[in-house]
Each structure stands twice: as structure tokens, then as C-alpha cells.
C-alpha atoms as a PDB file:
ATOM      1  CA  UNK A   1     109.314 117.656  95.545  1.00  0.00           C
ATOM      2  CA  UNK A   2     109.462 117.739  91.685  1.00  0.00           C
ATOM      3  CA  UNK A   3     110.886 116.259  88.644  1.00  0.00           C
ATOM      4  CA  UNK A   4     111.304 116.797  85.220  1.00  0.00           C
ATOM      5  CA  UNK A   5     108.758 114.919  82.900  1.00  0.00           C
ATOM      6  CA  UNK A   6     111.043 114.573  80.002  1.00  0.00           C
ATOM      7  CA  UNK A   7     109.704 117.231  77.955  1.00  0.00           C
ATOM      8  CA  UNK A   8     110.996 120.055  79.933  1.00  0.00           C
ATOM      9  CA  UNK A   9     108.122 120.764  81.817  1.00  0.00           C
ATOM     10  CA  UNK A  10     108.155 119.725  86.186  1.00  0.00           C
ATOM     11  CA  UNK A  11     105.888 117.057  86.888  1.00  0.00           C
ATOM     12  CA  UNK A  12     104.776 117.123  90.890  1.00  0.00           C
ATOM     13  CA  UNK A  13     106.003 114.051  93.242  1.00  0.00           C
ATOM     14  CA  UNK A  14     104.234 113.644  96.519  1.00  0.00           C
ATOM     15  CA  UNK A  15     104.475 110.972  99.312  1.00  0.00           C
ATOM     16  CA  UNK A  16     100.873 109.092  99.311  1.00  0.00           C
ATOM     17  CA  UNK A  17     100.980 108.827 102.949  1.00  0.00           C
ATOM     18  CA  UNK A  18      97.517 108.005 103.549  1.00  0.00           C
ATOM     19  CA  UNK A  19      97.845 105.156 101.689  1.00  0.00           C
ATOM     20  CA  UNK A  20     100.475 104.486 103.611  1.00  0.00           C
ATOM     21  CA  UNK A  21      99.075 104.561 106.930  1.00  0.00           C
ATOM     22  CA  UNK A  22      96.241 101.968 105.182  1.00  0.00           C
ATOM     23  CA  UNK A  23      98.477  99.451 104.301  1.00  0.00           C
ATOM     24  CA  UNK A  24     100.268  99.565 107.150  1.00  0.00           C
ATOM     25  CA  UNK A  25      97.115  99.184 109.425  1.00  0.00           C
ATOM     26  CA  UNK A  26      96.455  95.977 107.001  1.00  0.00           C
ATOM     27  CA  UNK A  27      99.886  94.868 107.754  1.00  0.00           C
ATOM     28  CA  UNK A  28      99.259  95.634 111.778  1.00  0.00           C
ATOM     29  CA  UNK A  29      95.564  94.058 111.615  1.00  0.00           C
ATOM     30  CA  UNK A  30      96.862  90.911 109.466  1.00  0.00           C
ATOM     31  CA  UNK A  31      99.990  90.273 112.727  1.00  0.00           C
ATOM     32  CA  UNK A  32      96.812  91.273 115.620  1.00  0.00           C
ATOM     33  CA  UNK A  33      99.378  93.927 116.845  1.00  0.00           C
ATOM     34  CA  UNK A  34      98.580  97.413 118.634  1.00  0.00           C
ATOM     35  CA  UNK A  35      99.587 100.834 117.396  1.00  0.00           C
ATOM     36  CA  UNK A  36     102.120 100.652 120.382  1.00  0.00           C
ATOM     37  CA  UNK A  37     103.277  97.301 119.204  1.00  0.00           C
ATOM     38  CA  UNK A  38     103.892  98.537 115.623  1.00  0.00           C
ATOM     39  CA  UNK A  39     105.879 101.329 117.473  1.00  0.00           C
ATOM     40  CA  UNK A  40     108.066  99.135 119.543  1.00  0.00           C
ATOM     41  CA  UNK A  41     108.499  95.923 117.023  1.00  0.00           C
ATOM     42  CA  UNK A  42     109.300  99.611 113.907  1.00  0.00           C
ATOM     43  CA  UNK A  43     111.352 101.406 117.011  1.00  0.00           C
ATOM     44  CA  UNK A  44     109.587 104.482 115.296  1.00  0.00           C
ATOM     45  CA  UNK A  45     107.860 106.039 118.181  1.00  0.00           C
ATOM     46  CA  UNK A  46     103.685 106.277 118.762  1.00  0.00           C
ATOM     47  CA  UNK A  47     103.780 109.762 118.050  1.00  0.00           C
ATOM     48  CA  UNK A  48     105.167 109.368 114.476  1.00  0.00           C
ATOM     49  CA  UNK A  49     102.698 106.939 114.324  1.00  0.00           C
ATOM     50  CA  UNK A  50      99.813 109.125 115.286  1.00  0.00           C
ATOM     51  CA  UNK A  51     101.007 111.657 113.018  1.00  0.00           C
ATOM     52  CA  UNK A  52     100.558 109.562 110.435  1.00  0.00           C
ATOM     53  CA  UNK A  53      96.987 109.164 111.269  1.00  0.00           C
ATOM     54  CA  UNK A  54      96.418 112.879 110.871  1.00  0.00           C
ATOM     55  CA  UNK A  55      97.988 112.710 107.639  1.00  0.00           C
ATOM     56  CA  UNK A  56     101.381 113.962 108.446  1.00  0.00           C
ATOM     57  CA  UNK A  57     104.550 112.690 106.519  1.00  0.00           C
ATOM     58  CA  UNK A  58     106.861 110.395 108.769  1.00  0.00           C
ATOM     59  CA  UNK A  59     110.608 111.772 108.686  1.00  0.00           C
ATOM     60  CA  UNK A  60     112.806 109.732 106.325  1.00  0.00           C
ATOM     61  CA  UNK A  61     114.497 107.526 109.274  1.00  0.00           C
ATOM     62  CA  UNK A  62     110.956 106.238 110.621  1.00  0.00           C
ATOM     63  CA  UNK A  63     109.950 105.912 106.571  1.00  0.00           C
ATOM     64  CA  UNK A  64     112.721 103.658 106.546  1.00  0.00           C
ATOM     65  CA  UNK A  65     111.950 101.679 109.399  1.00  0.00           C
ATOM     66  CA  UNK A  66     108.464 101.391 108.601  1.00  0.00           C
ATOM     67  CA  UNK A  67     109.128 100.485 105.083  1.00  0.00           C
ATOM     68  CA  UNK A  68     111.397  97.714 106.362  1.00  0.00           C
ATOM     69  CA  UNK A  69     109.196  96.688 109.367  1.00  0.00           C
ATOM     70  CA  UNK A  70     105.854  95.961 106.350  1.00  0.00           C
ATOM     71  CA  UNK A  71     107.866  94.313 103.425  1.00  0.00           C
ATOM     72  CA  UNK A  72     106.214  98.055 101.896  1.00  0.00           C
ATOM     73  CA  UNK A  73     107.926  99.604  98.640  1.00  0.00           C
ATOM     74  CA  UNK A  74     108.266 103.146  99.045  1.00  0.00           C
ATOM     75  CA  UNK A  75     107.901 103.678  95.276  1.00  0.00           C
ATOM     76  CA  UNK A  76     103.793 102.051  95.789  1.00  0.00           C
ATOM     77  CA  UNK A  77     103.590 105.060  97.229  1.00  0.00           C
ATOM     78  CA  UNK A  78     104.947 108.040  95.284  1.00  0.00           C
ATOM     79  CA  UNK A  79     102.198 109.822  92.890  1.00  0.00           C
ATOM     80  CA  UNK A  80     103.418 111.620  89.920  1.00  0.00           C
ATOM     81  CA  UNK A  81     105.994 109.182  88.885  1.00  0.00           C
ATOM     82  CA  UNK A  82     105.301 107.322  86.021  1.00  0.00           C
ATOM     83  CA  UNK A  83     106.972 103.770  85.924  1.00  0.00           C
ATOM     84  CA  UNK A  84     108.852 103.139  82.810  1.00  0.00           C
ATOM     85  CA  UNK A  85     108.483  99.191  83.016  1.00  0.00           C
ATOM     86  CA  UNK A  86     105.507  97.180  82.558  1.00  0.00           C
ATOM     87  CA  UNK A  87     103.489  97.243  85.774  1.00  0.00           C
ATOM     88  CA  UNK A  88     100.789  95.165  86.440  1.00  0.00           C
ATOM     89  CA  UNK A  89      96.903  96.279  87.460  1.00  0.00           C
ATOM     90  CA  UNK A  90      96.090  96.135  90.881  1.00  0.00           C
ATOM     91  CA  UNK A  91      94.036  93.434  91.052  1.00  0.00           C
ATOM     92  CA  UNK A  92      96.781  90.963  89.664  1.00  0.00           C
ATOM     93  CA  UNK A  93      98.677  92.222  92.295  1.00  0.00           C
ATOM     94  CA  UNK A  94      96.175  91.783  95.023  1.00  0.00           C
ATOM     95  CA  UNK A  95      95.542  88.146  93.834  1.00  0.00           C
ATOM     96  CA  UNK A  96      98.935  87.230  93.971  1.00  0.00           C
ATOM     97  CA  UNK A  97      99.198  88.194  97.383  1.00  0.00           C
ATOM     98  CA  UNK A  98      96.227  86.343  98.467  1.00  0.00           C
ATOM     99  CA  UNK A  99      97.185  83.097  96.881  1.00  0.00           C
ATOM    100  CA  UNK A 100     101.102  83.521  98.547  1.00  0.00           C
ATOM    101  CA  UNK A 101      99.571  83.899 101.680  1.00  0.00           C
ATOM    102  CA  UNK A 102     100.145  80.933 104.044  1.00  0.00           C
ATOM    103  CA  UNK A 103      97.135  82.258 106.133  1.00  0.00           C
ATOM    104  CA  UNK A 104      94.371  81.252 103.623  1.00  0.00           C
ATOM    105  CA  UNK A 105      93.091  77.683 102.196  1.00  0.00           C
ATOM    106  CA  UNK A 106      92.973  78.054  98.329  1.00  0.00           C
ATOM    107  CA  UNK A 107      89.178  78.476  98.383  1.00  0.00           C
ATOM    108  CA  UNK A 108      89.641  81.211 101.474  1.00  0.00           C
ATOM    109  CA  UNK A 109      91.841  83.438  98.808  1.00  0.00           C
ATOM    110  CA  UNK A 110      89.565  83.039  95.672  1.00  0.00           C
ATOM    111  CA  UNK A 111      86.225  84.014  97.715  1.00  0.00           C
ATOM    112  CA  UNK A 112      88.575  87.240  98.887  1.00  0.00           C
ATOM    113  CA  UNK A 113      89.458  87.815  95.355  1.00  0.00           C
ATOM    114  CA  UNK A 114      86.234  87.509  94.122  1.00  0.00           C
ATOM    115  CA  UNK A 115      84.849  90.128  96.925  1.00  0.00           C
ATOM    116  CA  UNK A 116      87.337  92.464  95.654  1.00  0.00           C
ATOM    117  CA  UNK A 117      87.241  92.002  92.014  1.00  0.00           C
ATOM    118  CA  UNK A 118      83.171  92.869  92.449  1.00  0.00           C
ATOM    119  CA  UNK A 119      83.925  96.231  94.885  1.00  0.00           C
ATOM    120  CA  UNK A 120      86.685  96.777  92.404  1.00  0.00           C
ATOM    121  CA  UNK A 121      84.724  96.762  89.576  1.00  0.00           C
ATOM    122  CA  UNK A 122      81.772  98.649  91.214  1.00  0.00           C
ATOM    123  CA  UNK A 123      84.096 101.325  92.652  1.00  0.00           C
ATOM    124  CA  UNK A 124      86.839 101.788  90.063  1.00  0.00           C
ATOM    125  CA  UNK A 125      86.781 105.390  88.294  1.00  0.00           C
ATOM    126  CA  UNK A 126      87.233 104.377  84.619  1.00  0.00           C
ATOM    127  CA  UNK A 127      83.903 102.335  84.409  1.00  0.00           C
ATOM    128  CA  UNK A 128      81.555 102.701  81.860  1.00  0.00           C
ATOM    129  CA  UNK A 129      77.818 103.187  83.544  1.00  0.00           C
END
């Protein structure tokens, strides 16, 4: 799929659907659910599922379920498209998601946010060695 950049020139949009298939797997892991589970509680079936795994894009009905089924936004997920409105970093938006979450104490979410911050940091591509 493509778009034009605004200069006349067609900027490339793709479906990130590896990083897809991660968060969902977060979202499955965080609810201790099986693949199957996912499958039944989505009503997208296993094999869209498993096709997923191998890296395969999910047809636009069983993106839609999924996407509803997570709480995802589809638009996390599109590279090439470059958001107009102020966005925050990653990290900001990890840590507000840790501190919402009804799972963790206060102190459980800062020592996760401090674990990622450091791999962050250590992994990130920008940094200066």
C-alpha cells in the first residue's frame, strides 16, 4: 500500500504485523489465556492465528476483531506514516500503562519501568557509545 508524502513523491505503508503478533501475545500472557482461547474469546480462528506467527498478515475482518479483542490501535502499527500530532516517546507510553494497571502495587510498576528504561536505553538505536 502507498501514499503520497506531500511533496509528490509515494511514501511506502506496511502493516507491522510482527509487532502485532508481540503485543498481542503480551495481551494473551497478561489474561493466562491459550492461543485457542485468544481464538475463541477473538472468534478469529487458530489458523489466522498461526499465520500470524509465521508472519502472515491477518485479513481485515480478523484485524478487526483482534484489534477490538486487545484494546490495540491499528495505527501503532502502520510504518511509513508519519503522525502529524505530537506523539509521545515510547517509554512515556509504557509507563503510563504500567502505573494504570490495576495488576501492579505502585512500587511493582516503577521496578518494571526502571527494568525497561535500562534495556531501553542499552538497546535503543540512536545512542551515543
Amino acid at each position: 500500500m502507498q501514499g503520497s508524502n506531500g511533496r509528490g513523491m509515494v511514501a511506502k505503508v506496511e502493516f507491522d504485523v510482527e509487532s502485532f503478533y508481540a503485543a498481542l501475545d503480551s495481551q494473551r500472557q497478561s489474561q493466562r489465556l491459550t492461543w485457542k482461547q485468544v481464538a475463541a474469546q477473538s472468534e478469529v480462528s487458530a489458523s489466522t492465528l498461526t499465520r500470524m506467527a509465521q508472519g502472515r498478515r491477518p485479513d481485515v475482518d480478523s484485524l478487526a476483531a483482534l484489534l477490538k479483542w486487545s484494546g490495540l490501535q491499528a495505527e501503532s502499527f502502520v510504518k511509513g506514516v508519519r503522525d502529524t500530532r505530537t506523539q509521545s516517546d515510547p517509554l512515556t507510553q509504557i509507563t503510563a500503562y504500567l502505573r494504570a494497571d490495576r495488576n501492579l502495587t505502585p512500587e511493582g510498576a516503577a521496578a518494571l519501568e526502571a527494568i525497561l528504561k535500562a534495556g531501553y536505553e542499552r538497546l535503543r538505536k540512536d545512542r551515543i557509545d
